[in-house]
C-alpha atoms as a PDB file:
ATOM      1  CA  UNK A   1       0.000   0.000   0.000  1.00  0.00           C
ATOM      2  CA  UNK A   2       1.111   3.257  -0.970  1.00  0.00           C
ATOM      3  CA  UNK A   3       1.809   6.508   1.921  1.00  0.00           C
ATOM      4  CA  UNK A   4      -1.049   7.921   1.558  1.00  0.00           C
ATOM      5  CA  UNK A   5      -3.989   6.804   0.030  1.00  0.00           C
ATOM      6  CA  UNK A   6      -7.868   7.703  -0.633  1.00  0.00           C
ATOM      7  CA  UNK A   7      -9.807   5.720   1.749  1.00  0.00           C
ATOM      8  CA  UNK A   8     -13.005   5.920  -1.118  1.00  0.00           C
ATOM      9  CA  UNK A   9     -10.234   4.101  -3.138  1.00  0.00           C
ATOM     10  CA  UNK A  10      -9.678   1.599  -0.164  1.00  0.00           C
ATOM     11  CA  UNK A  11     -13.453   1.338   0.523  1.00  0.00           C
ATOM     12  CA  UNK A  12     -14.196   0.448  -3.270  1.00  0.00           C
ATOM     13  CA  UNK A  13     -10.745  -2.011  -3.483  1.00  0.00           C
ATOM     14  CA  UNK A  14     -12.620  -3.690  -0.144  1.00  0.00           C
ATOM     15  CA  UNK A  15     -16.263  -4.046  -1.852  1.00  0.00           C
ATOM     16  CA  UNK A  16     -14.668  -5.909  -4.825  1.00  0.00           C
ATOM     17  CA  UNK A  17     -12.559  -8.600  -2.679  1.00  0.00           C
ATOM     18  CA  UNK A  18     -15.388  -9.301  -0.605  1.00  0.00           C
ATOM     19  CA  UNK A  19     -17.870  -9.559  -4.090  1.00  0.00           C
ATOM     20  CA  UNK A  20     -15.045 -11.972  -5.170  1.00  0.00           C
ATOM     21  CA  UNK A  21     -15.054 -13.589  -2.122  1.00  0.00           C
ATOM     22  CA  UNK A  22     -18.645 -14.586  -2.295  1.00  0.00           C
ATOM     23  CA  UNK A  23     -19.936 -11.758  -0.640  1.00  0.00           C
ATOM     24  CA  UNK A  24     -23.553 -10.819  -2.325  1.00  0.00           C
ATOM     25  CA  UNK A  25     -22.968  -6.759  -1.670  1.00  0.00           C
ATOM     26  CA  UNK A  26     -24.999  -4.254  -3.566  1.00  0.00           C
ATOM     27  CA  UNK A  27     -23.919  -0.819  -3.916  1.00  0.00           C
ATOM     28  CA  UNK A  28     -26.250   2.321  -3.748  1.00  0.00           C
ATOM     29  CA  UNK A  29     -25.229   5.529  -4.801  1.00  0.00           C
ATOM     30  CA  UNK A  30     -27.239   8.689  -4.829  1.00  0.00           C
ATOM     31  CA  UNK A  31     -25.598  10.565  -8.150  1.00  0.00           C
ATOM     32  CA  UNK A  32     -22.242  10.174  -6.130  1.00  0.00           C
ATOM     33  CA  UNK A  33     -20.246   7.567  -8.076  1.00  0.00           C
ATOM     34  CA  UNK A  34     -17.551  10.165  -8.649  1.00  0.00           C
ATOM     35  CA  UNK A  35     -17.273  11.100  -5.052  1.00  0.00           C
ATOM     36  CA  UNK A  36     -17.420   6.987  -4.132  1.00  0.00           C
ATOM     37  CA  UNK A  37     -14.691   6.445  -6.278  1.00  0.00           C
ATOM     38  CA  UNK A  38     -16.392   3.725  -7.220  1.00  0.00           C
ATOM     39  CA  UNK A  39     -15.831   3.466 -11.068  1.00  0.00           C
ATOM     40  CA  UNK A  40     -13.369  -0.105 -10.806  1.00  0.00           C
ATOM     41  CA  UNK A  41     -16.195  -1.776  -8.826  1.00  0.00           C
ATOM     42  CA  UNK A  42     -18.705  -1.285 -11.940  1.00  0.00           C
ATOM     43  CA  UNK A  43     -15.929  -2.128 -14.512  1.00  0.00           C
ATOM     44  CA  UNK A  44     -15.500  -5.372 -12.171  1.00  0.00           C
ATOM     45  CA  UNK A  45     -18.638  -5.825 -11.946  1.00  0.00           C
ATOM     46  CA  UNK A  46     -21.437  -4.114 -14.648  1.00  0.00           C
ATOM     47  CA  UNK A  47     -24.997  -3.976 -13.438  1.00  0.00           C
ATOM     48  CA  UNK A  48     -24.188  -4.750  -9.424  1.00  0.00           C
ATOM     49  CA  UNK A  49     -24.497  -1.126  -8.516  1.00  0.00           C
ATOM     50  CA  UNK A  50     -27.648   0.932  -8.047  1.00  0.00           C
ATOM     51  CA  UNK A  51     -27.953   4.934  -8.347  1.00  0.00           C
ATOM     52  CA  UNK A  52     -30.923   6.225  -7.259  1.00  0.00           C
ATOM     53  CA  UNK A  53     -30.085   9.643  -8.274  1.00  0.00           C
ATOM     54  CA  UNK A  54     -29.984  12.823  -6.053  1.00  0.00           C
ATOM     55  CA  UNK A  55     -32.539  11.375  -3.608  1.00  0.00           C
ATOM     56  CA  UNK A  56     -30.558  10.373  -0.268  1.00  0.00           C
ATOM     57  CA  UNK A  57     -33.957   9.177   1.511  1.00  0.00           C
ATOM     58  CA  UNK A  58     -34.738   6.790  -1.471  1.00  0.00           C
ATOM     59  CA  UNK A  59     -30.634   5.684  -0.940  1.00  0.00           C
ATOM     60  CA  UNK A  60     -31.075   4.723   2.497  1.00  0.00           C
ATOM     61  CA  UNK A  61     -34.621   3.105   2.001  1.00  0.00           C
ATOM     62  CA  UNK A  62     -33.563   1.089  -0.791  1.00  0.00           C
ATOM     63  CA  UNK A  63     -30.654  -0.204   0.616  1.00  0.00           C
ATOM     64  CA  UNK A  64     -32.846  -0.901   3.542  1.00  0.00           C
ATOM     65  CA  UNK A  65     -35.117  -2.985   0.968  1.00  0.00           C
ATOM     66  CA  UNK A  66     -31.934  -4.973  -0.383  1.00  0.00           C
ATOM     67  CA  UNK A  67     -30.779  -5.680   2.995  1.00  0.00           C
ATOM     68  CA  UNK A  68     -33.921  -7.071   3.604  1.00  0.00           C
ATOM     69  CA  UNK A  69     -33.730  -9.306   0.179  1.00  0.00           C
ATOM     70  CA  UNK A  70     -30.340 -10.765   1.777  1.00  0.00           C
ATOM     71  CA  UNK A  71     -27.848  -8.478   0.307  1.00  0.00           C
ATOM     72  CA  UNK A  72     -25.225  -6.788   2.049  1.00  0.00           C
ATOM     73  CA  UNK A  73     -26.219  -3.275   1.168  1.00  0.00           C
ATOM     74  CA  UNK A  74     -23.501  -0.751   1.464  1.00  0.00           C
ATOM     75  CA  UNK A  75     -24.647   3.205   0.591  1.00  0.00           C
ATOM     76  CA  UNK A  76     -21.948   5.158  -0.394  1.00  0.00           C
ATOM     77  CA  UNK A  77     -22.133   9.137  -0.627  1.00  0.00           C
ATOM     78  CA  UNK A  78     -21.063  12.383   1.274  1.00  0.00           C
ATOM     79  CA  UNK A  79     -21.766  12.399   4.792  1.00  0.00           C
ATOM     80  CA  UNK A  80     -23.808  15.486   5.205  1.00  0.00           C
ATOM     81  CA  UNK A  81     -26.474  14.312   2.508  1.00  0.00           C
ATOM     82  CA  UNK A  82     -26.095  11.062   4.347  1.00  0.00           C
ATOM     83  CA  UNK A  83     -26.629  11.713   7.487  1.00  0.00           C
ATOM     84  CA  UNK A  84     -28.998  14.744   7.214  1.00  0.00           C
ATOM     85  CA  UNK A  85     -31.069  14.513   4.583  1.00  0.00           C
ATOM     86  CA  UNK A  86     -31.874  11.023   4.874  1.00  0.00           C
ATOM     87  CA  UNK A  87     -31.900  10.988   9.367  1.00  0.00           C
ATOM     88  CA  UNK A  88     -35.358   9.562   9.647  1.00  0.00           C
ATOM     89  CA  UNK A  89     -34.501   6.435   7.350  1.00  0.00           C
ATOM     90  CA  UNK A  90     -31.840   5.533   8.971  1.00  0.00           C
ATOM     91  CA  UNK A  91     -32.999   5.808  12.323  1.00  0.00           C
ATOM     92  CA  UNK A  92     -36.332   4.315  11.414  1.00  0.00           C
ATOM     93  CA  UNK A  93     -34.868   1.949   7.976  1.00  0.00           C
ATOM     94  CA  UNK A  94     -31.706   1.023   9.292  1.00  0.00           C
ATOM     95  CA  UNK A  95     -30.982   0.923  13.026  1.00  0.00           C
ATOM     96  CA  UNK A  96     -34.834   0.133  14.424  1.00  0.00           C
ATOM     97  CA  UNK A  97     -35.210  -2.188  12.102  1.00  0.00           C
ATOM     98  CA  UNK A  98     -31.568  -3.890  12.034  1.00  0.00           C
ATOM     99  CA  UNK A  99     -31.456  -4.322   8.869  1.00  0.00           C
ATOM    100  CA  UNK A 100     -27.675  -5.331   7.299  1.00  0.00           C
ATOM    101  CA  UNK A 101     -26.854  -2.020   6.072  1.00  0.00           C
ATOM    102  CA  UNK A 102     -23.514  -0.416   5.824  1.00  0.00           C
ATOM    103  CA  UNK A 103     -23.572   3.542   5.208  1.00  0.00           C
ATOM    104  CA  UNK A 104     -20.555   4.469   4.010  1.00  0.00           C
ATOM    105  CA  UNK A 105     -20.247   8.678   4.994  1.00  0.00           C
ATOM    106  CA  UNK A 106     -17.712  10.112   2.676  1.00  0.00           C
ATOM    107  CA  UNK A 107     -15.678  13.412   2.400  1.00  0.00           C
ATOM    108  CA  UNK A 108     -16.628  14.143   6.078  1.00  0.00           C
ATOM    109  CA  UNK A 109     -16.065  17.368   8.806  1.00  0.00           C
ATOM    110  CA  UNK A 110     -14.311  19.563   6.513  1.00  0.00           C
ATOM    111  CA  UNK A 111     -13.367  17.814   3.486  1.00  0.00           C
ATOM    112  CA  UNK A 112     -15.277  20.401   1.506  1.00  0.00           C
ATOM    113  CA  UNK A 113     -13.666  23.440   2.803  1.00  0.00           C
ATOM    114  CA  UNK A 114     -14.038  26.409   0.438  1.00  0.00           C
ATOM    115  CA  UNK A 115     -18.267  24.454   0.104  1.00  0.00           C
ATOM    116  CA  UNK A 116     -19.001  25.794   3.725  1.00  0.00           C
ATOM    117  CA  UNK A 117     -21.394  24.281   5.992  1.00  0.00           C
ATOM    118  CA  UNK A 118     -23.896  23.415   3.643  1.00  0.00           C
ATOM    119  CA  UNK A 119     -21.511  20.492   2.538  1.00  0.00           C
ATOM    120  CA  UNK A 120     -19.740  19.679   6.033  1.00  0.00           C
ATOM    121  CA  UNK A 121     -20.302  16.921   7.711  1.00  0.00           C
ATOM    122  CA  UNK A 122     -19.267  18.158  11.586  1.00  0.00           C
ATOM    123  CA  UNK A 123     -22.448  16.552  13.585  1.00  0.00           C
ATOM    124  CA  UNK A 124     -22.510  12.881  11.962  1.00  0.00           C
ATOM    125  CA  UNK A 125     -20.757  11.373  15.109  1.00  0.00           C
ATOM    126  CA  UNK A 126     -23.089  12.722  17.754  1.00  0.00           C
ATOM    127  CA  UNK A 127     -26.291  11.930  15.323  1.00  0.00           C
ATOM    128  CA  UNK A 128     -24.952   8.505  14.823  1.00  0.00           C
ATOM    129  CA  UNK A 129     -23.949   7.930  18.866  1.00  0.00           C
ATOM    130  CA  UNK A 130     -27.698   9.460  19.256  1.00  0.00           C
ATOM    131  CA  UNK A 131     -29.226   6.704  17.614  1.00  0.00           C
ATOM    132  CA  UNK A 132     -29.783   2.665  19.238  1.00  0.00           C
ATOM    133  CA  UNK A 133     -28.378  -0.106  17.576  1.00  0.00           C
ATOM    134  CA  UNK A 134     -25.832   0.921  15.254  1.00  0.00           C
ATOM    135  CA  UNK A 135     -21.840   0.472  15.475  1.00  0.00           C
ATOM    136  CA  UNK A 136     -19.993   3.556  14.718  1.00  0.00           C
ATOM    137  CA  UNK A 137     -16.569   4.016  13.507  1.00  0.00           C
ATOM    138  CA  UNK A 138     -13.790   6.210  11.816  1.00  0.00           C
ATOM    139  CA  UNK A 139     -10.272   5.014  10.370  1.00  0.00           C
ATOM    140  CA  UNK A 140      -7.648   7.132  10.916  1.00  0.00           C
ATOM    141  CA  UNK A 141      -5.538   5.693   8.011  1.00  0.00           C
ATOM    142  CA  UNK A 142      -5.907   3.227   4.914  1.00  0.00           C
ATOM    143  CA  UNK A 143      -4.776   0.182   6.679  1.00  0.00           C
ATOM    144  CA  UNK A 144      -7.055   0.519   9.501  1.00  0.00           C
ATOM    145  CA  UNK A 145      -9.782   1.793   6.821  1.00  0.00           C
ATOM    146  CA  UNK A 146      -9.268  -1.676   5.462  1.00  0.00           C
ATOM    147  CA  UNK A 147      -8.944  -3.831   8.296  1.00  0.00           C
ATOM    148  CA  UNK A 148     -12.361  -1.804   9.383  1.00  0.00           C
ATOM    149  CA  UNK A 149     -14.147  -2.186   6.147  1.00  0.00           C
ATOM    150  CA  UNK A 150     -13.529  -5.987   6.356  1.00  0.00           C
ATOM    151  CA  UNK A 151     -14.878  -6.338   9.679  1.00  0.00           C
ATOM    152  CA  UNK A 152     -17.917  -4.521   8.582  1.00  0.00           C
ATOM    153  CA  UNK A 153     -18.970  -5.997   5.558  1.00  0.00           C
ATOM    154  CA  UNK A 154     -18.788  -9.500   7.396  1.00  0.00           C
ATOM    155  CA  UNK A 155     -20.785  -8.268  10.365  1.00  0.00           C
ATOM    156  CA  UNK A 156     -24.330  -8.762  10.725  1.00  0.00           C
ATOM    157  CA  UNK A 157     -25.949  -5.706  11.313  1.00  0.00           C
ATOM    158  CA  UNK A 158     -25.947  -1.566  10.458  1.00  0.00           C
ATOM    159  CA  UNK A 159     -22.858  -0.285  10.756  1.00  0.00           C
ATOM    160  CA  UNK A 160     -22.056   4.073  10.138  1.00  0.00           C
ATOM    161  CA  UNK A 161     -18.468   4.661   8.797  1.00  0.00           C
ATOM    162  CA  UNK A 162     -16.921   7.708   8.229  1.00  0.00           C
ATOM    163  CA  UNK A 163     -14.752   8.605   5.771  1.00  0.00           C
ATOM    164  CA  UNK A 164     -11.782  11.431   5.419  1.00  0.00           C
ATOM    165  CA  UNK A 165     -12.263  13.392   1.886  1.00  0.00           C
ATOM    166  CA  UNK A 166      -8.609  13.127   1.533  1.00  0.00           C
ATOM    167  CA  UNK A 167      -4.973  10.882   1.164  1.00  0.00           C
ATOM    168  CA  UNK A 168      -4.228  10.256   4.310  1.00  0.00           C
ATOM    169  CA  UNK A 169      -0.743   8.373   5.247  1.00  0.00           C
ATOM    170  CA  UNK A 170      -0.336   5.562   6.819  1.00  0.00           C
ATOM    171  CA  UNK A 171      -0.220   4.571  10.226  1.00  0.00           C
ATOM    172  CA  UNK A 172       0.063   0.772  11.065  1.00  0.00           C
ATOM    173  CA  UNK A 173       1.444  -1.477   9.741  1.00  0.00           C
ATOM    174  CA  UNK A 174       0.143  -4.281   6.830  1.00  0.00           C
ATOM    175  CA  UNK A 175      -0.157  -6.719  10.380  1.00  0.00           C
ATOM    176  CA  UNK A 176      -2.348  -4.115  12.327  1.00  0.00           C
ATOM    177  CA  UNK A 177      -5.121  -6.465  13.619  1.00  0.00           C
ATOM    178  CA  UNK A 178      -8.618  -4.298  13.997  1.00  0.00           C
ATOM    179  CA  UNK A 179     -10.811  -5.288  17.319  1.00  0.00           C
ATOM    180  CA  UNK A 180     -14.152  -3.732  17.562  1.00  0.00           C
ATOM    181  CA  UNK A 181     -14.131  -1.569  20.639  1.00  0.00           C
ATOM    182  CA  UNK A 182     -10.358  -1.544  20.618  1.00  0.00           C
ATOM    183  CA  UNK A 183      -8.826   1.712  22.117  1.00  0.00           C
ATOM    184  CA  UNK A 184      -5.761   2.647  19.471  1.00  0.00           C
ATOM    185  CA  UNK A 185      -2.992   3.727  21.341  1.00  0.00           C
ATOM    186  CA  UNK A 186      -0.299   5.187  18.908  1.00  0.00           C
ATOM    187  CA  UNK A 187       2.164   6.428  21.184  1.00  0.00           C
ATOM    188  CA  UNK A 188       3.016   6.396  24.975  1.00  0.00           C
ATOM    189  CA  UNK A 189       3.466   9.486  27.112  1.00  0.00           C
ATOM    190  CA  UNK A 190       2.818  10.323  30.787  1.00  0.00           C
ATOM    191  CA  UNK A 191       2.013  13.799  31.087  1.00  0.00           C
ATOM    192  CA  UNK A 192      -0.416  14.440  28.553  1.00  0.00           C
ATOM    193  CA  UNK A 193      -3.392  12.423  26.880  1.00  0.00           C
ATOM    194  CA  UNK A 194      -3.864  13.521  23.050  1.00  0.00           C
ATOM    195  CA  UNK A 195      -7.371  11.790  22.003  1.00  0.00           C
ATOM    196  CA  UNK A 196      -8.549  12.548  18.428  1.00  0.00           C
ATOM    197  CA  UNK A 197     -10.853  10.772  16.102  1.00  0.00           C
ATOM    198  CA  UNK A 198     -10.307  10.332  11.781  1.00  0.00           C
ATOM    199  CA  UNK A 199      -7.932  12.438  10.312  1.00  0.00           C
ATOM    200  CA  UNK A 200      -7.686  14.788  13.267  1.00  0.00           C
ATOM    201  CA  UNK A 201      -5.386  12.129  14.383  1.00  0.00           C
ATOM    202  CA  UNK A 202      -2.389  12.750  12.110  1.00  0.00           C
ATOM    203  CA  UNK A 203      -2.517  16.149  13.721  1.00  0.00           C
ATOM    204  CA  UNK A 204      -2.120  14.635  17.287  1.00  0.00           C
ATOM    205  CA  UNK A 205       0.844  12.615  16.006  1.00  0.00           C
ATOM    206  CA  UNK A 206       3.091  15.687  14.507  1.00  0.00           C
ATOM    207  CA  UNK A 207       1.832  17.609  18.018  1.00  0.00           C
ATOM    208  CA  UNK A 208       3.561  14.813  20.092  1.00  0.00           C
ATOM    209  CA  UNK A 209       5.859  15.066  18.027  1.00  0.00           C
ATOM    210  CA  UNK A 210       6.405  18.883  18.752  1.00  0.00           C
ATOM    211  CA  UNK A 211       5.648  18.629  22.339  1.00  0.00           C
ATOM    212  CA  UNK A 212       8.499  15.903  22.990  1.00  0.00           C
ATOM    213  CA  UNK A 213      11.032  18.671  21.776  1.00  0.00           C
ATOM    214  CA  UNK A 214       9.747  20.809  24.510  1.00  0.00           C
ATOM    215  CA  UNK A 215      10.068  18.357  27.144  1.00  0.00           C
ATOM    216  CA  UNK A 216       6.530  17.696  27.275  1.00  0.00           C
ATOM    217  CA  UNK A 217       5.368  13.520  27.201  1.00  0.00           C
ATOM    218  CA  UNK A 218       2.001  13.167  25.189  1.00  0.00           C
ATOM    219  CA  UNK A 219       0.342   9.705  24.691  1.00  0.00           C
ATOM    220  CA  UNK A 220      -1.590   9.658  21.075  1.00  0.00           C
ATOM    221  CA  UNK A 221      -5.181   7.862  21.611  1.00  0.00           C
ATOM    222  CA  UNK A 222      -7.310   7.038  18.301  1.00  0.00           C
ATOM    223  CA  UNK A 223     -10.643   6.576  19.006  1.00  0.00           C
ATOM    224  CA  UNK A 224     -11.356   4.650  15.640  1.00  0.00           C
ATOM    225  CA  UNK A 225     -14.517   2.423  17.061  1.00  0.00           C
ATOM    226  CA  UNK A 226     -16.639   4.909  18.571  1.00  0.00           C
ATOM    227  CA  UNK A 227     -19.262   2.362  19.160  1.00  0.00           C
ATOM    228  CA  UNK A 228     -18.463  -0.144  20.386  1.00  0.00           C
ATOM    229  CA  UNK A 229     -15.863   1.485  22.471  1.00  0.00           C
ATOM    230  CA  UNK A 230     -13.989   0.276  25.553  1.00  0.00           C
ATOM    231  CA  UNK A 231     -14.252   2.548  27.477  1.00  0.00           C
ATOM    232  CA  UNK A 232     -12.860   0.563  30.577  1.00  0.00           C
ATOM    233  CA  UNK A 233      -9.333   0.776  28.808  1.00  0.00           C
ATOM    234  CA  UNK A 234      -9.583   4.330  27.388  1.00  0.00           C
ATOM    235  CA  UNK A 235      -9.973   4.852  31.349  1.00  0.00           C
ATOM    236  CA  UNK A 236      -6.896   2.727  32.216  1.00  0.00           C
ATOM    237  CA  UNK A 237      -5.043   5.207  29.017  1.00  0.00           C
ATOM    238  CA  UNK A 238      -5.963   8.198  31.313  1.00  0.00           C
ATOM    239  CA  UNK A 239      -5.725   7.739  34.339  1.00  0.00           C
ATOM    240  CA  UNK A 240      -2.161   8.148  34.754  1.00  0.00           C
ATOM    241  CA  UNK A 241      -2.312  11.510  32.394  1.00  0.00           C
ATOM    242  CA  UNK A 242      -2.179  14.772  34.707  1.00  0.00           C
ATOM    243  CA  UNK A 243      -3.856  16.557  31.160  1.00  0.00           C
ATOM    244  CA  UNK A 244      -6.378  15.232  28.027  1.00  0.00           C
ATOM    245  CA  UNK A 245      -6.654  17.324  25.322  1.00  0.00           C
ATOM    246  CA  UNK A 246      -9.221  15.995  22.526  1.00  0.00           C
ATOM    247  CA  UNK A 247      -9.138  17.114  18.953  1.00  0.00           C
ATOM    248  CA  UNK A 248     -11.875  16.796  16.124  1.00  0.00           C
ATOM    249  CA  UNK A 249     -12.962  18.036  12.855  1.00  0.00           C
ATOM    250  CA  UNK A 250     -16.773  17.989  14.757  1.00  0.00           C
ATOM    251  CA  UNK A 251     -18.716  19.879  17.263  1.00  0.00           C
ATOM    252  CA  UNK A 252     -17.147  19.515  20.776  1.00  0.00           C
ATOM    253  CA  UNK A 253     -20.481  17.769  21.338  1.00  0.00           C
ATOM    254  CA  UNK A 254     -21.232  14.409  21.048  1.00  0.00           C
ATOM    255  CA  UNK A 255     -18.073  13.266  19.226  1.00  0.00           C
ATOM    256  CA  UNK A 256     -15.004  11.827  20.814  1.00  0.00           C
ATOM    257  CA  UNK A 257     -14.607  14.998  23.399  1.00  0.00           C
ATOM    258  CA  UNK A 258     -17.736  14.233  25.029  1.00  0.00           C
ATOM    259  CA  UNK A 259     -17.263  10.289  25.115  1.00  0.00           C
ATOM    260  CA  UNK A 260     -13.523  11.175  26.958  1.00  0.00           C
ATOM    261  CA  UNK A 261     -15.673  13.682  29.095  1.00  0.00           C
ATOM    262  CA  UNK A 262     -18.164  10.407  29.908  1.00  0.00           C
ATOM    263  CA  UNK A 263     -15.226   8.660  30.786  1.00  0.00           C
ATOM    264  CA  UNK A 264     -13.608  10.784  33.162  1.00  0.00           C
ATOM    265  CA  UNK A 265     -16.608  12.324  35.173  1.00  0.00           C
ATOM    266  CA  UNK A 266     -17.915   8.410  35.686  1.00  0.00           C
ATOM    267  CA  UNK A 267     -14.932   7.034  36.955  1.00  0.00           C
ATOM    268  CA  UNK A 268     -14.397  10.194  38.794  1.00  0.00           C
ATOM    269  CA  UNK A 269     -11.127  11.586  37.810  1.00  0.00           C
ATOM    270  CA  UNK A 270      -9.822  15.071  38.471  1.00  0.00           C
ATOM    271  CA  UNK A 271      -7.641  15.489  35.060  1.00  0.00           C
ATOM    272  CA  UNK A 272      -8.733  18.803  33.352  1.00  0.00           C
ATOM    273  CA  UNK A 273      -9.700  18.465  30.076  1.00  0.00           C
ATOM    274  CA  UNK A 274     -10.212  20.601  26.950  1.00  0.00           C
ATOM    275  CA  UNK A 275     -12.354  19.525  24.072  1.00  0.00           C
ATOM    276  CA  UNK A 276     -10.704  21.335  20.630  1.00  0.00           C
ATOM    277  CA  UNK A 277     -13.009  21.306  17.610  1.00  0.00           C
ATOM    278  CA  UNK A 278     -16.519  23.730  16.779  1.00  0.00           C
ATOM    279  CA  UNK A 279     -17.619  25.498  19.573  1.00  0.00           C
ATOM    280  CA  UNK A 280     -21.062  24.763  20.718  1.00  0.00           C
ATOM    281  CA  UNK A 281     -23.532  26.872  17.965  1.00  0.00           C
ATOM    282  CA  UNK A 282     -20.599  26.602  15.820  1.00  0.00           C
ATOM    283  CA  UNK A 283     -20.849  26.018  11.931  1.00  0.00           C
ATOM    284  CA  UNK A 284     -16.903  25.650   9.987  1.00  0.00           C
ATOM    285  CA  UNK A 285     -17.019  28.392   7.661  1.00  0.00           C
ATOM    286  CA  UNK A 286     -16.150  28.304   3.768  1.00  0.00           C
ATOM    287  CA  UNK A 287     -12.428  28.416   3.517  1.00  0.00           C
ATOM    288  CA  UNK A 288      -9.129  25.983   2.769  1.00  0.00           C
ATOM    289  CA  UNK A 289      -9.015  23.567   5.137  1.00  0.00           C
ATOM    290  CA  UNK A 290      -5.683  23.550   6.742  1.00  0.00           C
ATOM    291  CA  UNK A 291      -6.691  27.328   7.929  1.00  0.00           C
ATOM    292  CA  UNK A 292     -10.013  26.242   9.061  1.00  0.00           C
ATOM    293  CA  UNK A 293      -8.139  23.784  11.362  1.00  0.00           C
ATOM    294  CA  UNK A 294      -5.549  26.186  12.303  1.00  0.00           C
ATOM    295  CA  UNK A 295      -8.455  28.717  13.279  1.00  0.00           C
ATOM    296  CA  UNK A 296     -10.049  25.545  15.268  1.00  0.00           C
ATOM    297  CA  UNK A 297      -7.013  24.587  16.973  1.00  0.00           C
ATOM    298  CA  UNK A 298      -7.233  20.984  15.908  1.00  0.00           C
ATOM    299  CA  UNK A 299      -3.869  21.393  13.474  1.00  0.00           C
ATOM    300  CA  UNK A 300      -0.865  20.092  15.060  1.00  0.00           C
ATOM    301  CA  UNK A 301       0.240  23.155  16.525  1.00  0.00           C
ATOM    302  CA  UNK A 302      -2.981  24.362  17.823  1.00  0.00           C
ATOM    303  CA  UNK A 303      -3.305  20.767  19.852  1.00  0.00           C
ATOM    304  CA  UNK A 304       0.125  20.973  21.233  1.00  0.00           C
ATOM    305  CA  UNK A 305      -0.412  25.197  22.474  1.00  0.00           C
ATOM    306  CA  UNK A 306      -3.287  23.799  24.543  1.00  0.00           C
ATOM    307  CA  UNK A 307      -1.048  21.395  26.073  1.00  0.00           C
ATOM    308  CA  UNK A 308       0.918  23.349  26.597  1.00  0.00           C
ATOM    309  CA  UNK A 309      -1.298  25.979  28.545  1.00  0.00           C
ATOM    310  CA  UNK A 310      -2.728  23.289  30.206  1.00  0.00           C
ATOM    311  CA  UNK A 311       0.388  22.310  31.457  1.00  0.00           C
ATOM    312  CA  UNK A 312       1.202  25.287  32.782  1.00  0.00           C
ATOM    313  CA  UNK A 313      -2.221  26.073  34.633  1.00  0.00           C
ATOM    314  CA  UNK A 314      -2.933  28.815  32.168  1.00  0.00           C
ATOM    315  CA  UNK A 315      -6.834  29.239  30.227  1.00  0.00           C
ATOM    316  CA  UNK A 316      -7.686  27.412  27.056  1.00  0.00           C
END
């Protein structure tokens, strides 16, 4: 596998192993076959994938309806169409009803930049942890994307993934065994807890990275199953940690800020915390996306200043 790859391109490579592996998996699109990558699946396999057009309800209703037939139905468009326009069928289509349904939410948080909120997807975690019955979960780089993808299209049941817009590099190795639930612990440190979710989590390496030239000894957590989630270990992560910062390209609420928040204030720990990513009643406004997450403090340097400040006892 390459440095840094697509993970579209590694969710499409996955659908036609498993289709070539027996696996009877049906593809819905709504218009988005160009943002699903998904153009070597149809040349693999011609009249196995189903557009519905731009008509996200109908996506997530039919692919209810195949799931039903005994297909593994896998929807495959951009998260913010996903997840919003379509929210009642999946609650009601997919996760009441349990049927086998894998939606695939692409180009997510902030992908779009310069598109604005209209096209953002910074609310699909706390939506998805909102709703019963459905496992939640967001690769952090295209081997885990893989190993992830896998595991889903095997399991029984719905499953919500979400999906970085861009290459992202890798970081684990071809070996890197995924475990549902699994807390992804990249790198050891004892004074500081770094805890980020998807891409946000490259940025939480390189601040490490910057904060163990300063002296400073930051542990890198990935939260890449959100649900299931262990939360027994991510509390045997922290508790030696004096400081957590979390980072996300999300609202501070619901995503993997508030689960680290859960965590804390139920086993009763006194580590301060600071949850980086859009305010509360915030929307990410149009722009390139490297500023946006500079002006969100979730780029590398803007997660290790609020170490650092925490560190010192100063305001974040």
């Amino acid at each position: 596998m390459s440095n840094a790859e697509h993970l579209a391109s590694v969710m499409v490579d996955a659908f036609i192993n498993a289709v070539n592996e027996g696996i009877d998996l049906v593809p819905v699109v709504a218009d988005s076959t160009s943002t699903a990558k998904i153009s070597p699946f149809v040349k693999a396999f011609p009249g196995r994938l189903v557009n519905v057009g731009i008509a996200e309800q109908t996506l997530v209703g039919t692919a209810a309806g195949l799931a039903l037939g005994g297909k593994v139905a896998v929807t495959c468009n951009a998260a913010p169409f996903l997840i919003s326009r379509a929210n009642e069928q999946v609650k009601v289509d997919v996760c009441y009803n349990n049927t086998n349904v894998k939606l695939f939410g692409l180009n997510a948080g902030a992908s779009y930049g310069p598109l604005a909120s209209t096209h953002h997807s910074t609310d699909d975690i706390a939506i998805m942890r909102g709703f019963g019955n459905i496992e939640i979960y967001a690769p952090s780089c295209p081997v885990e994307c893989r190993k992830i993808i896998d595991y889903a299209l095997r399991h029984t049941g719905p499953v919500y993934i979400r999906l970085d817009g861009k290459a992202l590099p890798v970081l684990h190795d071809d070996d890197y065994a995924f475990v549902p639930g699994k807390i992804d612990t990249l790198r050891e440190g004892s004074d500081v807890a770094l805890v980020a979710l998807g891409s946000t989590v490259h940025e939480a390496v390189s601040a490490a990275e910057l904060l163990n030239g300063q002296g400073i000894s930051a542990k890198v957590i990935s939260i890449s199953s959100v649900r299931p989630c262990d939360t027994q270990a991510l509390f045997e992560q922290l508790k030696d940690v004096s400081y957590v910062v979390s980072a996300e390209e999300h609202n501070v609420n619901g995503g993997v800020g508030s689960l680290v928040a859960e965590v804390l204030a139920e086993h009763g720990l006194g580590i301060r915390l600071k949850r980086l990513g859009l305010a509360d009643g915030q929307y990410a406004i149009a722009g390139d996306r490297a500023a946006t997450r500079d002006r969100l403090g979730i780029d590398a340097q803007g997660i290790a200043r609020t170490a650092q400040h925490l560190i010192r006892g100063e305001n974040v």
